[in-house]
C-alpha atoms as a PDB file:
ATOM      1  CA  UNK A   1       0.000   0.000   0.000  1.00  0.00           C
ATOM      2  CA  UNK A   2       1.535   3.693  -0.994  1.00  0.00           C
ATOM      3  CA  UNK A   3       1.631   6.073   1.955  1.00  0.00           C
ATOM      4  CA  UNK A   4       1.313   9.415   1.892  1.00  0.00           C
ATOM      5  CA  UNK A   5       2.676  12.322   4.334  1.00  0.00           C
ATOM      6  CA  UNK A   6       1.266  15.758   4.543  1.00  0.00           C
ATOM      7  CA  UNK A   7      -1.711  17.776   5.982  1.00  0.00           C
ATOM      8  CA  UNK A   8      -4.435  18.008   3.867  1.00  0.00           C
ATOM      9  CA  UNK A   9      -4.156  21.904   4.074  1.00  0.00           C
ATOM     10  CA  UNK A  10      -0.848  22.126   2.127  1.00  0.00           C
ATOM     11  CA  UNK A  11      -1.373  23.209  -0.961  1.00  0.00           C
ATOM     12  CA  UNK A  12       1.805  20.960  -2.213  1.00  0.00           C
ATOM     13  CA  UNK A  13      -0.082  17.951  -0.475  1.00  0.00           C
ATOM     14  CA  UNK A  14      -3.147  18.846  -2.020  1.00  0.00           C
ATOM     15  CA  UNK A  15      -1.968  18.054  -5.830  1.00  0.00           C
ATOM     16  CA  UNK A  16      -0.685  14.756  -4.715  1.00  0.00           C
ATOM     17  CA  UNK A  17      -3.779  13.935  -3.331  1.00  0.00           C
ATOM     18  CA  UNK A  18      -5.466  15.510  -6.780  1.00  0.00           C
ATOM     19  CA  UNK A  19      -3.217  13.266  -9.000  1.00  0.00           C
ATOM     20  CA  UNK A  20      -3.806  10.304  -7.088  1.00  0.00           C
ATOM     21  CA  UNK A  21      -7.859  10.756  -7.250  1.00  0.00           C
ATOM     22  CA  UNK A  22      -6.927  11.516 -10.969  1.00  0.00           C
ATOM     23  CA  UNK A  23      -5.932   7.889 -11.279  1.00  0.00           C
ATOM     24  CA  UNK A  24      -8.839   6.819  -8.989  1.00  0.00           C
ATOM     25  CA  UNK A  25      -7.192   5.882  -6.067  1.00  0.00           C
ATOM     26  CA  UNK A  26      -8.910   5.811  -3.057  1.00  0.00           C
ATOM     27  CA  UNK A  27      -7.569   7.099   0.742  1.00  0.00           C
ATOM     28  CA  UNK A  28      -7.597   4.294   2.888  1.00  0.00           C
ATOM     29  CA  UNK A  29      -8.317   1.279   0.065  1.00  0.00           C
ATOM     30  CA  UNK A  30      -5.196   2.140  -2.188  1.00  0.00           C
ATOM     31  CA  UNK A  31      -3.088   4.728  -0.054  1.00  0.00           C
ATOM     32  CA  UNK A  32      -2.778   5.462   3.284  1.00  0.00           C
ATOM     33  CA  UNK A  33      -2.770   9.506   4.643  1.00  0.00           C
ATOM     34  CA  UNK A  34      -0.687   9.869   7.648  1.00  0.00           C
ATOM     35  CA  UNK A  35      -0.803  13.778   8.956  1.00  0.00           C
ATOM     36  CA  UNK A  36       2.649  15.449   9.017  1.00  0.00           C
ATOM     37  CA  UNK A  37       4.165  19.082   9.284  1.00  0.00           C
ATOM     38  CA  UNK A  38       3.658  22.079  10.891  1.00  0.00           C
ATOM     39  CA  UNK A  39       1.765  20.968  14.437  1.00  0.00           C
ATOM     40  CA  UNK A  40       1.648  17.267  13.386  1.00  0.00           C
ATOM     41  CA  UNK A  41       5.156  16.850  13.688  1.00  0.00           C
ATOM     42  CA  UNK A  42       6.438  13.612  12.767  1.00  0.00           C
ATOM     43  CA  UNK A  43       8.600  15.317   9.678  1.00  0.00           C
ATOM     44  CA  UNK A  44      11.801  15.785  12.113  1.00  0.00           C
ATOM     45  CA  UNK A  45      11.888  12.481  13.173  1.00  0.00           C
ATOM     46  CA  UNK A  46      14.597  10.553  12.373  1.00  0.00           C
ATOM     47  CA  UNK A  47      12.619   7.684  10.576  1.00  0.00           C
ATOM     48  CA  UNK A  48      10.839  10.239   8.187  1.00  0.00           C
ATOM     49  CA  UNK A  49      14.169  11.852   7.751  1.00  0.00           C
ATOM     50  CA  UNK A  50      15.508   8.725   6.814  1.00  0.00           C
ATOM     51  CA  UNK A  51      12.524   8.772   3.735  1.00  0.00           C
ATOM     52  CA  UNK A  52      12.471  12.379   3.051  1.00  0.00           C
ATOM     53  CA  UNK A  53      16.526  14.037   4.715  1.00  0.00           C
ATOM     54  CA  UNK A  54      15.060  17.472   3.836  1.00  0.00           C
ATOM     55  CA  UNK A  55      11.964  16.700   6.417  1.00  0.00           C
ATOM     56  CA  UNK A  56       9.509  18.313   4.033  1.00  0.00           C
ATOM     57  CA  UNK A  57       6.037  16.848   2.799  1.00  0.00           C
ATOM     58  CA  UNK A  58       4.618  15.828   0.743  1.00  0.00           C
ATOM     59  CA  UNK A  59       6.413  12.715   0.712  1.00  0.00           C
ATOM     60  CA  UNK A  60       5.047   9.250  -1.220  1.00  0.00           C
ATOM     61  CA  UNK A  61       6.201   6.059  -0.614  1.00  0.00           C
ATOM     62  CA  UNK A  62       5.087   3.354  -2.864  1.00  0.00           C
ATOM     63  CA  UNK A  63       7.133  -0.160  -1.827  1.00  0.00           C
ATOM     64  CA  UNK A  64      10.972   1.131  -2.421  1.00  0.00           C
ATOM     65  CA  UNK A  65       9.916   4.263  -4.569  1.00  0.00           C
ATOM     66  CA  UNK A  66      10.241   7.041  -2.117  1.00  0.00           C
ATOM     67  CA  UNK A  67       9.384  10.411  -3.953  1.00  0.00           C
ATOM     68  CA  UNK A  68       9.634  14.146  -2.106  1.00  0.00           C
END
């Protein structure tokens, strides 16, 4: 399953989560959401640094495919 990071209120996050309804993907059957940045945190910790070193979302991670 892909998994996504980013508040739904970034704008960045936003087109992700446009392109994947574009190819009719579906939160929580096809991709999972987790809330990151800003007063979610989770983007400075060192196992999301590890995905994405310059702790930024969005970041997709689809099996080894890591995109940022």
């Amino acid at each position: 399953m892909m998994t996504l990071w980013g508040r739904k209120s970034s704008i960045n996050v936003q087109k992700v989560l446009w392109a994947l309804s574009e190819l009719a993907l579906i939160e929580g059957r096809d991709f999972e959401r987790i809330d990151a940045g800003l007063h979610f945190g989770v983007n400075k910790t060192p196992e999301f640094l590890a995905l994405n070193p310059n702790g930024l979302v969005p970041t997709l991670r689809d099996g080894e495919l890591v995109l940022w």
